[in-house]
PDB file of N, CA and C in Angstrom:
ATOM      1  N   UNK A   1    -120.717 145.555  15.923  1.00  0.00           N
ATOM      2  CA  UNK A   1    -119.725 145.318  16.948  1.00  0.00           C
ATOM      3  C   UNK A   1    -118.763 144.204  16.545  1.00  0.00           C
ATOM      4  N   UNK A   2    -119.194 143.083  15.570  1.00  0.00           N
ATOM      5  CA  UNK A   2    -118.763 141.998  15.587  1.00  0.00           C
ATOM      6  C   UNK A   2    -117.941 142.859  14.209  1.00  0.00           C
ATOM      7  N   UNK A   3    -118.028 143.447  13.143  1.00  0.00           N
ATOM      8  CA  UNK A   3    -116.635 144.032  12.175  1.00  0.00           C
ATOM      9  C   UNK A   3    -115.975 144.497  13.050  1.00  0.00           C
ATOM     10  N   UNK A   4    -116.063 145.677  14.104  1.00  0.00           N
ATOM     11  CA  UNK A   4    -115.462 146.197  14.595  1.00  0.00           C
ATOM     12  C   UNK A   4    -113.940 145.427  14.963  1.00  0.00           C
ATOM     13  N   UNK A   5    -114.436 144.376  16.104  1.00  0.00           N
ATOM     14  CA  UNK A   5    -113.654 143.257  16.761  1.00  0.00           C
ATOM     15  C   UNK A   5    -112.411 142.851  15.642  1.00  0.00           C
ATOM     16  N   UNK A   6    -113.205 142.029  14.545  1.00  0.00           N
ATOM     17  CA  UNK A   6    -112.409 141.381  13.784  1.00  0.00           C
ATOM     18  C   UNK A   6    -111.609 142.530  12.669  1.00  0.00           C
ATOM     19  N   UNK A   7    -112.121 144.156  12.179  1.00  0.00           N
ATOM     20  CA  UNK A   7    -110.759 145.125  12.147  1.00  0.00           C
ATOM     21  C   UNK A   7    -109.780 144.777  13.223  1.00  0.00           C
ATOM     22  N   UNK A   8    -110.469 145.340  14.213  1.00  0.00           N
ATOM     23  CA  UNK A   8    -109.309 145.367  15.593  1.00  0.00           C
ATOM     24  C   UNK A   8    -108.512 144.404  15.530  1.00  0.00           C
ATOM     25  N   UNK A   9    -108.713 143.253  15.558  1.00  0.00           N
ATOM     26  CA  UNK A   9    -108.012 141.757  15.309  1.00  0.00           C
ATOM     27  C   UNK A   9    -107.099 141.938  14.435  1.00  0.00           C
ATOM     28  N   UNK A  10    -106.980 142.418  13.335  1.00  0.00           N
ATOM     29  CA  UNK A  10    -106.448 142.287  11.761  1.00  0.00           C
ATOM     30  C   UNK A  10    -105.700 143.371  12.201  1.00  0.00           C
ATOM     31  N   UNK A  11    -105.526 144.627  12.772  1.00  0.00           N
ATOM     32  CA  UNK A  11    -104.737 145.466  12.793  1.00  0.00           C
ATOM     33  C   UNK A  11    -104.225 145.166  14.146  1.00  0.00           C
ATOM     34  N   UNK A  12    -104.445 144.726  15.093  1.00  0.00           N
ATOM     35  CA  UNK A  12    -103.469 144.358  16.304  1.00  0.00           C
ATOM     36  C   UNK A  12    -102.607 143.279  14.980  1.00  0.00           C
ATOM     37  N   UNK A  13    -102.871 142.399  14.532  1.00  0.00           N
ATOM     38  CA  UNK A  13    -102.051 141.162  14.141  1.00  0.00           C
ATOM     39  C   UNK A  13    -101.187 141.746  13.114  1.00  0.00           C
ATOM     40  N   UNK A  14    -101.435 142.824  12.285  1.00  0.00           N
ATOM     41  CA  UNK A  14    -100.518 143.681  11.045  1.00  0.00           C
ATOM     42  C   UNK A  14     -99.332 144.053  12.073  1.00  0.00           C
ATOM     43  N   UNK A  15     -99.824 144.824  13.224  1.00  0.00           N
ATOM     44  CA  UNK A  15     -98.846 145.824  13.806  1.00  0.00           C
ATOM     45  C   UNK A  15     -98.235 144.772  14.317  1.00  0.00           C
ATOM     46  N   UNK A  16     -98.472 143.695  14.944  1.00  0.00           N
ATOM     47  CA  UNK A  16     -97.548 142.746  15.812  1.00  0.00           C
ATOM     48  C   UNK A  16     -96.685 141.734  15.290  1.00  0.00           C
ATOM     49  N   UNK A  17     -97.017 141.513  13.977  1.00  0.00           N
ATOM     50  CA  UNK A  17     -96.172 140.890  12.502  1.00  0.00           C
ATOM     51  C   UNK A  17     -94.561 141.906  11.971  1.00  0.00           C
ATOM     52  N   UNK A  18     -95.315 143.022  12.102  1.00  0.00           N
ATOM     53  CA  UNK A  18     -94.404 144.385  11.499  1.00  0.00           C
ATOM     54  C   UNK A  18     -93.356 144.383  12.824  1.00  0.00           C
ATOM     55  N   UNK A  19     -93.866 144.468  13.832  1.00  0.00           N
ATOM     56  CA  UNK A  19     -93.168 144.734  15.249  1.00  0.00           C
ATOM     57  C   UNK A  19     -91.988 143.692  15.612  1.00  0.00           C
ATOM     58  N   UNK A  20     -92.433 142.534  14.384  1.00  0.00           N
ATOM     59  CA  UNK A  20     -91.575 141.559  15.156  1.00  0.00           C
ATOM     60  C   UNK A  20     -90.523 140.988  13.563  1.00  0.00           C
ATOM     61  N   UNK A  21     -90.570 141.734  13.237  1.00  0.00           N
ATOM     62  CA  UNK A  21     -89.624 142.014  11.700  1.00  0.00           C
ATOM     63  C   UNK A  21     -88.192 142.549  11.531  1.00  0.00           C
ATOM     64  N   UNK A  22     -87.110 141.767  12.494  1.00  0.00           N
ATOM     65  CA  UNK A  22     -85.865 142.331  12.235  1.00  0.00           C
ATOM     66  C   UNK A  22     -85.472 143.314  11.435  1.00  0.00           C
ATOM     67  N   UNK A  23     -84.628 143.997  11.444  1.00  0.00           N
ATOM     68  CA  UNK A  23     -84.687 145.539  10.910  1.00  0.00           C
ATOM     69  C   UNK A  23     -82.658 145.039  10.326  1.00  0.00           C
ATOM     70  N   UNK A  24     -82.644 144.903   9.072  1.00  0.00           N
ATOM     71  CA  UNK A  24     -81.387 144.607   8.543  1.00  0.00           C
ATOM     72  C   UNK A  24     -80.232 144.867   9.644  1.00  0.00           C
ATOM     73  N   UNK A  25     -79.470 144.148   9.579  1.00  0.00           N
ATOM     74  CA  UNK A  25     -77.407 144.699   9.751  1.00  0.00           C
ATOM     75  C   UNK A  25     -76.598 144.735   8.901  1.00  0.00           C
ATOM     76  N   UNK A  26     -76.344 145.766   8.493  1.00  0.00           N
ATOM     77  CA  UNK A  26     -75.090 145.947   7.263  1.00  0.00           C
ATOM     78  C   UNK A  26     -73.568 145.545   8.316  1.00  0.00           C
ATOM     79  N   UNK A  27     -72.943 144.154   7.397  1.00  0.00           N
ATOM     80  CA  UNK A  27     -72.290 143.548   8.106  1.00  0.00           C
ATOM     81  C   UNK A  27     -71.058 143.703   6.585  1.00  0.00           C
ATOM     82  N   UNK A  28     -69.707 143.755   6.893  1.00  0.00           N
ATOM     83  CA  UNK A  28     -68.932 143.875   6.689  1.00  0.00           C
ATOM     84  C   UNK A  28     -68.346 142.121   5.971  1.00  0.00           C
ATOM     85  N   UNK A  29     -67.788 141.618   4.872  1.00  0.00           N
ATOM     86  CA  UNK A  29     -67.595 140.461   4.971  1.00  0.00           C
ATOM     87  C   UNK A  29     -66.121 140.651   4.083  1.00  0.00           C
ATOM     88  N   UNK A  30     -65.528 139.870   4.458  1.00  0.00           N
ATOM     89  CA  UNK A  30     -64.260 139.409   3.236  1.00  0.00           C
ATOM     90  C   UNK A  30     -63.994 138.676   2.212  1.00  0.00           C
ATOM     91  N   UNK A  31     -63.585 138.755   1.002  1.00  0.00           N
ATOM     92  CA  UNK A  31     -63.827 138.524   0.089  1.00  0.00           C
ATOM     93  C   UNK A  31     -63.019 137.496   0.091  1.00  0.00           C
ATOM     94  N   UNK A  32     -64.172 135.874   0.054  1.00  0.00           N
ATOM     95  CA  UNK A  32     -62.907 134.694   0.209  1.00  0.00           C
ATOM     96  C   UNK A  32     -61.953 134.078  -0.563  1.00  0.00           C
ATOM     97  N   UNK A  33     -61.164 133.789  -0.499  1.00  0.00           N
ATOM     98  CA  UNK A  33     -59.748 133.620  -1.245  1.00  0.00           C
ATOM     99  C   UNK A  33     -60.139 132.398  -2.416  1.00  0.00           C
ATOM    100  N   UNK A  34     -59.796 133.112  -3.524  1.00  0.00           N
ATOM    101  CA  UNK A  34     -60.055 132.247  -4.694  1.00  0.00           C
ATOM    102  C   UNK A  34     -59.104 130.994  -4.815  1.00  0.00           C
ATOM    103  N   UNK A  35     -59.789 129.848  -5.409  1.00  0.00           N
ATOM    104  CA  UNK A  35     -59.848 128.606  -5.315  1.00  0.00           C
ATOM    105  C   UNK A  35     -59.415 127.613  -6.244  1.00  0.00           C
ATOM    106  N   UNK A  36     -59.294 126.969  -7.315  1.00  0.00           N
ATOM    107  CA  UNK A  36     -59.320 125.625  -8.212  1.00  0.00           C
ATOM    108  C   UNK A  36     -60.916 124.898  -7.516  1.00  0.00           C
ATOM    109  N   UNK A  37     -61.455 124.820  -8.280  1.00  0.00           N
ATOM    110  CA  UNK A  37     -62.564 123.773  -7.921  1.00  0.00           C
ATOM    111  C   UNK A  37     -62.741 122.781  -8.826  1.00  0.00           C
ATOM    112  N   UNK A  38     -62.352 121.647  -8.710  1.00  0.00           N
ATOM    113  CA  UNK A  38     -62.505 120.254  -9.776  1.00  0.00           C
ATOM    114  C   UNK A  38     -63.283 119.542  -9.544  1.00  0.00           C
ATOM    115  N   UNK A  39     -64.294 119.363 -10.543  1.00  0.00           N
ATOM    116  CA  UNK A  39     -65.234 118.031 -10.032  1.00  0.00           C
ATOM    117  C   UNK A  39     -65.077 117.103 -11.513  1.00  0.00           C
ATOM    118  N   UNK A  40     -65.459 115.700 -11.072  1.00  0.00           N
ATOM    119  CA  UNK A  40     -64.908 114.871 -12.591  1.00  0.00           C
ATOM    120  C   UNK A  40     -66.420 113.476 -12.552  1.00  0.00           C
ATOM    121  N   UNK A  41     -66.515 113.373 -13.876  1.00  0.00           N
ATOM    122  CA  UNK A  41     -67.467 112.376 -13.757  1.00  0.00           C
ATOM    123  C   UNK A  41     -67.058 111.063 -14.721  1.00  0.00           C
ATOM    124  N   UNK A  42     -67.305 110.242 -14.291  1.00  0.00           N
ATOM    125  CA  UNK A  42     -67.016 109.201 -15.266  1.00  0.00           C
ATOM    126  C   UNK A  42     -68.385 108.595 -16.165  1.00  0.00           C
ATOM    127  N   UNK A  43     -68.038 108.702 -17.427  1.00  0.00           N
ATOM    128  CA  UNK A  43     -69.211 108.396 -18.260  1.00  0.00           C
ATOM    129  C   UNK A  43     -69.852 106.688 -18.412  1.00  0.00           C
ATOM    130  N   UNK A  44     -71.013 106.482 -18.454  1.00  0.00           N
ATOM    131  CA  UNK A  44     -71.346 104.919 -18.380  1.00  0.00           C
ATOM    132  C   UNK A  44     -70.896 104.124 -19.248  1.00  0.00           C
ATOM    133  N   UNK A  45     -70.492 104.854 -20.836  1.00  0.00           N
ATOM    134  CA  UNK A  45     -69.915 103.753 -21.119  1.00  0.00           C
ATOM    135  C   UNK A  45     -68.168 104.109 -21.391  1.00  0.00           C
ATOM    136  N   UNK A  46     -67.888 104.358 -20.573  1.00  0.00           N
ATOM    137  CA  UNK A  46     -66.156 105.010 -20.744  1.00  0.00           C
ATOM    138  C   UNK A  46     -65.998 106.270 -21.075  1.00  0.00           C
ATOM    139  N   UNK A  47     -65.004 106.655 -20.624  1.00  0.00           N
ATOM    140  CA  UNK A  47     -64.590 108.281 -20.739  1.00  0.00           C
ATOM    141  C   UNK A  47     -64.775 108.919 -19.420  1.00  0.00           C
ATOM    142  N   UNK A  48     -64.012 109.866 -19.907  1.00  0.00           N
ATOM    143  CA  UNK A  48     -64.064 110.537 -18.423  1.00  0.00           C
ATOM    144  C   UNK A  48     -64.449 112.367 -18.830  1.00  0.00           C
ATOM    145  N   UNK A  49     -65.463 113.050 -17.944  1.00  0.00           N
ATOM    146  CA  UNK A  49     -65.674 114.836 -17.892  1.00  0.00           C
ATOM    147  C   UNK A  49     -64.606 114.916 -16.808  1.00  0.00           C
ATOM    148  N   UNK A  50     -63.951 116.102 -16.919  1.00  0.00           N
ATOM    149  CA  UNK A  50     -63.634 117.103 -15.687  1.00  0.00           C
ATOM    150  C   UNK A  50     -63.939 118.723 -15.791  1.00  0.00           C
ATOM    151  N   UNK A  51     -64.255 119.051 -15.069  1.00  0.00           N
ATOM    152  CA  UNK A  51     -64.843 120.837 -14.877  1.00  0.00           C
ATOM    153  C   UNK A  51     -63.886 121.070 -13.801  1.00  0.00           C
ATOM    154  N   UNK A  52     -63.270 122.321 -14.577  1.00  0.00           N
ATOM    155  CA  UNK A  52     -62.287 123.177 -13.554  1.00  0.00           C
ATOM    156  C   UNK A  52     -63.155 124.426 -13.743  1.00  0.00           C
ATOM    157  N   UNK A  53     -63.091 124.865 -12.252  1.00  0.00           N
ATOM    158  CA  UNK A  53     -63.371 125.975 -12.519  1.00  0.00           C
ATOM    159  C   UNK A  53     -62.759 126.657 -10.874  1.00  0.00           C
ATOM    160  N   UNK A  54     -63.465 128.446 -11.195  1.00  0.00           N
ATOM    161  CA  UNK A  54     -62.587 129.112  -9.608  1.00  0.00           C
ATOM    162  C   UNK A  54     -63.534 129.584  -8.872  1.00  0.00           C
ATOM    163  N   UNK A  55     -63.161 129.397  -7.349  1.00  0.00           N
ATOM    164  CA  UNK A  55     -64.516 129.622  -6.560  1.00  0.00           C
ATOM    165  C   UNK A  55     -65.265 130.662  -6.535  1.00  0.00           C
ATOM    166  N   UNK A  56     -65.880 130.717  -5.709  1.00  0.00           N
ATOM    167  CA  UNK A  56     -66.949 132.412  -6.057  1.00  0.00           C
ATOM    168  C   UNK A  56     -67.471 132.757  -4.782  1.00  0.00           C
ATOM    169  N   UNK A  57     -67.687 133.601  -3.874  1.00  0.00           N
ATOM    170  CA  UNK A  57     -68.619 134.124  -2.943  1.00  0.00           C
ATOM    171  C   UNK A  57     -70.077 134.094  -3.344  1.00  0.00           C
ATOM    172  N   UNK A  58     -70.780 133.238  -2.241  1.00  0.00           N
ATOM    173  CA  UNK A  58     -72.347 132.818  -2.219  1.00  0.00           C
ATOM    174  C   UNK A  58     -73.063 134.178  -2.146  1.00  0.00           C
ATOM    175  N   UNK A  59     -71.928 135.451  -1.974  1.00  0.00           N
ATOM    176  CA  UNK A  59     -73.154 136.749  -1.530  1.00  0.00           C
ATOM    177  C   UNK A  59     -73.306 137.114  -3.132  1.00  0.00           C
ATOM    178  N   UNK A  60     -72.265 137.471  -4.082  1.00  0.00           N
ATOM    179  CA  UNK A  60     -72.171 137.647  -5.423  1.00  0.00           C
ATOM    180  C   UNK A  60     -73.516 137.069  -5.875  1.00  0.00           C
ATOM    181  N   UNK A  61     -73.672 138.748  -7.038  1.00  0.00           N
ATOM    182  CA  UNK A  61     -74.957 138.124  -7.389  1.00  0.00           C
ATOM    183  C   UNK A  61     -74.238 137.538  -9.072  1.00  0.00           C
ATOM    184  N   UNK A  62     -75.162 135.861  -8.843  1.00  0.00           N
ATOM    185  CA  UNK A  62     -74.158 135.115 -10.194  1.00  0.00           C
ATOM    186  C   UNK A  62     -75.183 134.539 -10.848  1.00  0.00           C
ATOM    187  N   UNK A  63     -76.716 134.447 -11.134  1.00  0.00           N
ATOM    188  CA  UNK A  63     -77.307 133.958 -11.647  1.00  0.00           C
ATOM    189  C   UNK A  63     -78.534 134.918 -12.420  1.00  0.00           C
ATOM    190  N   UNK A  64     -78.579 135.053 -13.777  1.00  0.00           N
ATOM    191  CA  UNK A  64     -79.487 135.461 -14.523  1.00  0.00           C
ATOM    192  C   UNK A  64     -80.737 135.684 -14.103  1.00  0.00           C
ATOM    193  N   UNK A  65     -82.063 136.215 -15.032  1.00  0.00           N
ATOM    194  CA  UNK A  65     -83.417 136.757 -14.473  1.00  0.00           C
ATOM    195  C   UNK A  65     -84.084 135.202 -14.456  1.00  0.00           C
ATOM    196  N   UNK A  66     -83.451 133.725 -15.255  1.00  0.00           N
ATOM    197  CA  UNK A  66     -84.104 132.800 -15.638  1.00  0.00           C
ATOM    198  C   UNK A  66     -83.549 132.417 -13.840  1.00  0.00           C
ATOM    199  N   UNK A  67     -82.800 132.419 -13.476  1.00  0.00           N
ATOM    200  CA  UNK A  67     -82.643 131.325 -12.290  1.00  0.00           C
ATOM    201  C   UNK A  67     -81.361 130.923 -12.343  1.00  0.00           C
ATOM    202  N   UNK A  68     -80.746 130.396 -13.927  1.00  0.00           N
ATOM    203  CA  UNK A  68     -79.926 130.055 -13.866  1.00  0.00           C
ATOM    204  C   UNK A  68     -78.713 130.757 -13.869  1.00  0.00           C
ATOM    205  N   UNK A  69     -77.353 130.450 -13.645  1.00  0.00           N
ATOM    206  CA  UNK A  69     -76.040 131.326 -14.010  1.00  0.00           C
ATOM    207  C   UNK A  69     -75.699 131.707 -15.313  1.00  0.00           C
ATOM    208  N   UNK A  70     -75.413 132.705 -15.531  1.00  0.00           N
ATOM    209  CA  UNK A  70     -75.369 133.542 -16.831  1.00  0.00           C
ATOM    210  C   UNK A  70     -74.084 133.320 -16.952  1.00  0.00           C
ATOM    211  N   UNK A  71     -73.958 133.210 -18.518  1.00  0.00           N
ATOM    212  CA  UNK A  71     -73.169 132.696 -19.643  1.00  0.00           C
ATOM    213  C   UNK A  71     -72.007 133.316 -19.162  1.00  0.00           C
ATOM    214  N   UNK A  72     -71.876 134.941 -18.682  1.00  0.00           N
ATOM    215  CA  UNK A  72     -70.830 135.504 -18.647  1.00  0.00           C
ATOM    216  C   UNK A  72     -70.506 135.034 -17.127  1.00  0.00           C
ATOM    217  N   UNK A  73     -71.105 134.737 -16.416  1.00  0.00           N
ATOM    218  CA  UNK A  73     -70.412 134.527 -14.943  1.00  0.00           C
ATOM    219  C   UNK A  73     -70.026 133.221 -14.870  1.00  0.00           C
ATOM    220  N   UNK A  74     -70.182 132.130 -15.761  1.00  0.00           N
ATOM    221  CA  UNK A  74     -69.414 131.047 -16.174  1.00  0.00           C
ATOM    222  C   UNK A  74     -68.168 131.256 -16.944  1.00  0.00           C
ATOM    223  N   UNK A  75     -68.187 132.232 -17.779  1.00  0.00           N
ATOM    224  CA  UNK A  75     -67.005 132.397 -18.407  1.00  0.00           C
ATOM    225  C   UNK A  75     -65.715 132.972 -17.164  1.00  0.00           C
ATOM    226  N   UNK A  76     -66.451 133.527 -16.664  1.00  0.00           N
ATOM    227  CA  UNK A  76     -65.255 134.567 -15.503  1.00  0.00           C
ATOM    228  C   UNK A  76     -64.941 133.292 -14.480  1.00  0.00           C
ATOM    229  N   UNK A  77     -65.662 132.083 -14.075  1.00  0.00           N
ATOM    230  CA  UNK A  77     -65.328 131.185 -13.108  1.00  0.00           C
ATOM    231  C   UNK A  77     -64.632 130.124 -14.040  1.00  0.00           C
ATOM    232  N   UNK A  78     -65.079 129.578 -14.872  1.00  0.00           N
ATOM    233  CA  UNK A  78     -64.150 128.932 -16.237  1.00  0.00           C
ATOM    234  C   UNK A  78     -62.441 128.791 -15.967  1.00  0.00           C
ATOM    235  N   UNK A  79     -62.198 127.647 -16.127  1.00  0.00           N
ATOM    236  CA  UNK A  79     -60.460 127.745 -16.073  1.00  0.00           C
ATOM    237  C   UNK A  79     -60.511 126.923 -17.608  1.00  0.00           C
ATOM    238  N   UNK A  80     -60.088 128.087 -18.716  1.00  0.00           N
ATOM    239  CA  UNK A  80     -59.540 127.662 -19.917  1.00  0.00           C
ATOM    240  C   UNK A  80     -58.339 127.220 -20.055  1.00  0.00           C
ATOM    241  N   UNK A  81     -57.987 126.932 -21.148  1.00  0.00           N
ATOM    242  CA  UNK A  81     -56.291 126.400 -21.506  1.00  0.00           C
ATOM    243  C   UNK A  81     -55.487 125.906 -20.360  1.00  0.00           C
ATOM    244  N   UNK A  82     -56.541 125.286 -19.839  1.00  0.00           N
ATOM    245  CA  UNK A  82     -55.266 124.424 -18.452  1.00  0.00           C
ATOM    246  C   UNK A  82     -54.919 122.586 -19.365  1.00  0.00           C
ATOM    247  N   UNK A  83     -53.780 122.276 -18.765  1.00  0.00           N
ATOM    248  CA  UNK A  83     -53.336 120.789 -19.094  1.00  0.00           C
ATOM    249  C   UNK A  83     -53.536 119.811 -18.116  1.00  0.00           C
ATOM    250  N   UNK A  84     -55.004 119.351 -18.569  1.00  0.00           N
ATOM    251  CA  UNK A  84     -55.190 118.183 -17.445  1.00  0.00           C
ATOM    252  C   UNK A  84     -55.051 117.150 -18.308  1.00  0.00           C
ATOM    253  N   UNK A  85     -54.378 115.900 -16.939  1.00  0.00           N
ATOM    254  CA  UNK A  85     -54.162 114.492 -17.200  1.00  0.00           C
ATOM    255  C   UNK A  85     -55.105 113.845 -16.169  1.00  0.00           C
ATOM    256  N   UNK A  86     -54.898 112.143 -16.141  1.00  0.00           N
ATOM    257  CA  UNK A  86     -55.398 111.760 -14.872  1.00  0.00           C
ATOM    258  C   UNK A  86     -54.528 110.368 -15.370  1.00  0.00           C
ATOM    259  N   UNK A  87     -53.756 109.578 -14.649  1.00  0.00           N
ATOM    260  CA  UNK A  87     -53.096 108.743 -14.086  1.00  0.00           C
ATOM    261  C   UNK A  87     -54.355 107.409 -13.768  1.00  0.00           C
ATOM    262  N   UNK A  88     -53.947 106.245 -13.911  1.00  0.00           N
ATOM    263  CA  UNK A  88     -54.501 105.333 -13.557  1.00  0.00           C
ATOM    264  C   UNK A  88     -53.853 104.131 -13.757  1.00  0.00           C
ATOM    265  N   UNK A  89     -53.534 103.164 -13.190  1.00  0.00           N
ATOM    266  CA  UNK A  89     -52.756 101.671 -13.352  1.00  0.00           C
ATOM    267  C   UNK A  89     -51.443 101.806 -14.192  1.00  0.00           C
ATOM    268  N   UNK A  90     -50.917 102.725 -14.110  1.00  0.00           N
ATOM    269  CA  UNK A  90     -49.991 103.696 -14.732  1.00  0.00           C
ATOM    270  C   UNK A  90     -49.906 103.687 -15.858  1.00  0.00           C
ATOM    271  N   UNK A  91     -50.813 104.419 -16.396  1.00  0.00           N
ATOM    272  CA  UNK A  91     -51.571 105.198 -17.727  1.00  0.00           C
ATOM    273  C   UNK A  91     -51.938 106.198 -17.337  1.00  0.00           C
ATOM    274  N   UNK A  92     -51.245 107.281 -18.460  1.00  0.00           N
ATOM    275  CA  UNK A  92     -52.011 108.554 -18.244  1.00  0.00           C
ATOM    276  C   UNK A  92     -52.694 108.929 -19.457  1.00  0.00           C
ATOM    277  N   UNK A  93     -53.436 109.612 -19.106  1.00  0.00           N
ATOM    278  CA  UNK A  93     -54.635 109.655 -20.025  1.00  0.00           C
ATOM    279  C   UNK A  93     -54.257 111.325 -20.017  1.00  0.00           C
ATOM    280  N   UNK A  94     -54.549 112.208 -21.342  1.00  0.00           N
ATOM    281  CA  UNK A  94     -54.351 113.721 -21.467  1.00  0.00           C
ATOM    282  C   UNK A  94     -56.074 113.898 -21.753  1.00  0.00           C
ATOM    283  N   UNK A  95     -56.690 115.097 -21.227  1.00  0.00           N
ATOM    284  CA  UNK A  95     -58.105 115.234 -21.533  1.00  0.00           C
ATOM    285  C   UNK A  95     -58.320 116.859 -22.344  1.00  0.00           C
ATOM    286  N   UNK A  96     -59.005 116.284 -23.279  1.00  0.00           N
ATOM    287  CA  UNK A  96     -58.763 117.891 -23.947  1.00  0.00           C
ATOM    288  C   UNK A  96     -60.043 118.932 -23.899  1.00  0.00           C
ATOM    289  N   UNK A  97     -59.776 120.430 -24.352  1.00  0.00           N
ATOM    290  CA  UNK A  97     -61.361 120.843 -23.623  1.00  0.00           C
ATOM    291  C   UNK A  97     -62.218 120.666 -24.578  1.00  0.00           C
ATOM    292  N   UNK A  98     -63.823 120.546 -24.259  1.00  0.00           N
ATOM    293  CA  UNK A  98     -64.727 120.616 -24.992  1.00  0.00           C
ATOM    294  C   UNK A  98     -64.757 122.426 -25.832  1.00  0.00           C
ATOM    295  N   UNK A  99     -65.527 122.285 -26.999  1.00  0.00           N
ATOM    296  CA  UNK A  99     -65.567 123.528 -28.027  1.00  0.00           C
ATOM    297  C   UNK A  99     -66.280 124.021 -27.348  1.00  0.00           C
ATOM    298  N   UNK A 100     -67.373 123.570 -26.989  1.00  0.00           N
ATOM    299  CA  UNK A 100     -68.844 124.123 -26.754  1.00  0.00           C
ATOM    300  C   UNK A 100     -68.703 124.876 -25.374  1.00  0.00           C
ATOM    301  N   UNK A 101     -68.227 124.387 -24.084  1.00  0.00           N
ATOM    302  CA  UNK A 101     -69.123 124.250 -22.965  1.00  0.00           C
ATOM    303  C   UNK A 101     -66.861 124.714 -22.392  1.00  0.00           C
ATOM    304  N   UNK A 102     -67.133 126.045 -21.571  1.00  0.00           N
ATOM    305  CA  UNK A 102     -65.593 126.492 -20.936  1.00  0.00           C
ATOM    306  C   UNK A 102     -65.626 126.002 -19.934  1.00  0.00           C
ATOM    307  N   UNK A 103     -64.251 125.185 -19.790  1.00  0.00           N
ATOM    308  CA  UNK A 103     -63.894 124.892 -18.118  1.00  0.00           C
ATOM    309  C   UNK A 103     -63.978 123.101 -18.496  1.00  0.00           C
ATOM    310  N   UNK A 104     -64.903 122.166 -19.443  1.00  0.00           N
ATOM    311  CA  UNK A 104     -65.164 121.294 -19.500  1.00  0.00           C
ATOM    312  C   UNK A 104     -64.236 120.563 -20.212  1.00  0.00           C
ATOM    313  N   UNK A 105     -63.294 119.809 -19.764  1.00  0.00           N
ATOM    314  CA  UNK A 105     -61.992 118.511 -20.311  1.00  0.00           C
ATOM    315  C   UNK A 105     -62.858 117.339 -20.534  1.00  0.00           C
ATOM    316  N   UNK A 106     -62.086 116.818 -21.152  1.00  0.00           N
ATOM    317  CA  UNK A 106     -62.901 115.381 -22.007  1.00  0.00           C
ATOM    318  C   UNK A 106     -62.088 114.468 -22.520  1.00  0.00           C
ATOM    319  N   UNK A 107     -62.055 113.076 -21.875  1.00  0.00           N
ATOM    320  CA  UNK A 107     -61.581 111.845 -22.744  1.00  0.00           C
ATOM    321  C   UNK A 107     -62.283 111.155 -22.751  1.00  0.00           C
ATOM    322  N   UNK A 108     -62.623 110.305 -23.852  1.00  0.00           N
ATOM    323  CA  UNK A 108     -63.973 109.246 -24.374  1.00  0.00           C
ATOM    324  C   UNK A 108     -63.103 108.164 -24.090  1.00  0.00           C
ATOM    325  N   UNK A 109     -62.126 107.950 -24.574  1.00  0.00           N
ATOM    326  CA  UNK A 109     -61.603 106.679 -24.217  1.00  0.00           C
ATOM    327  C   UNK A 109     -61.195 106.250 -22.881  1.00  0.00           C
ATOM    328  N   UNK A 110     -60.917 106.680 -21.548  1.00  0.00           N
ATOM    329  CA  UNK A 110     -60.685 106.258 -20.421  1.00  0.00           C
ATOM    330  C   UNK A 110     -61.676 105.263 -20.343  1.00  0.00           C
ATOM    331  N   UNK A 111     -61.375 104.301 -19.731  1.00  0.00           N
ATOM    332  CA  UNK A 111     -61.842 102.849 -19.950  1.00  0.00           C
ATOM    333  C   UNK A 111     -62.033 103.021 -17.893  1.00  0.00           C
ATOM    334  N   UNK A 112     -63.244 102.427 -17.780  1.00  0.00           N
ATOM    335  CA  UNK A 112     -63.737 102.188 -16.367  1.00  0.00           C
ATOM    336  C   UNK A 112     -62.994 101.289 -15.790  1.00  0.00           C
ATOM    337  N   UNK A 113     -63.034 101.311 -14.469  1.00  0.00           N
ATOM    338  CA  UNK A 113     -61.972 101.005 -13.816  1.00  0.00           C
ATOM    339  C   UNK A 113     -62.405  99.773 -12.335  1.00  0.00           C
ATOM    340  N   UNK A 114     -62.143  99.050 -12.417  1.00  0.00           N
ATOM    341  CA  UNK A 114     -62.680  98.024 -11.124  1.00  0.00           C
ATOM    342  C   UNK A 114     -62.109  98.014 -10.496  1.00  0.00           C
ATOM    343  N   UNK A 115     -62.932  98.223  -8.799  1.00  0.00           N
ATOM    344  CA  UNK A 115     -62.000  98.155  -7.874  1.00  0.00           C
ATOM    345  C   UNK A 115     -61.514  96.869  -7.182  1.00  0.00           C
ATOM    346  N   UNK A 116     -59.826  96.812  -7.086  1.00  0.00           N
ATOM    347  CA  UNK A 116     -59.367  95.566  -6.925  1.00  0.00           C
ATOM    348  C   UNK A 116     -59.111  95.739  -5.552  1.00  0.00           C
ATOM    349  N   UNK A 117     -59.213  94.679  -4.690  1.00  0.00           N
ATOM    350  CA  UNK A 117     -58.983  94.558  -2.802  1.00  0.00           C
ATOM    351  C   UNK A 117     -57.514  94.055  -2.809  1.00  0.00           C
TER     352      UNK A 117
END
């Protein structure tokens, strides 16, 4: 009597798990308007990274079987052969791209910068 119960238990709790399992909505979305995305880092001992790249929809599938984003869906978000500068105490600095790594500008010499009040 006492298996009996605890089947019964286990299949009331399967069916009432299943029962309570939203059932998809195929929802319609728009494809959001592509972007410039710049982010820039300044290196510890001088220089400056910048990464250009163009935005992407979070539904797009953009990342490889490892986890990470695949080589080619970096290349397609990548902004090559662009002319970035960056301005500072009026100096401009020209940053050129890295060989290795698309989308990635680079000056070693930009010299860190203190902020004056």
């Amino acid at each position: 009597m006492r298996i009996h119960f605890h089947n019964s238990a286990l299949l009331f709790l399967a069916i009432l798990i299943y029962s309570c399992t939203p059932k998809p909505l195929d929802i319609e979305l728009e494809a959001p308007k592509e972007r410039l995305v710049i982010a820039s880092q300044m290196l510890p001992r001088g220089g400056m990274v910048v990464s250009l790249t163009k935005s992407f929809s979070s539904l797009k599938k953009t990342k490889a079987g490892d986890g990470n984003y695949s080589e080619e869906f970096i290349r397609q978000i990548a902004v090559k052969n662009a002319v970035v500068t960056i301005t500072y105490n009026n100096v401009t600095e020209n940053l050129t791209p890295n060989d290795t790594i698309p989308g990635l500008y680079q000056n070693l010499s930009v010299q860190h910068l203190r902020y004056q009040t």
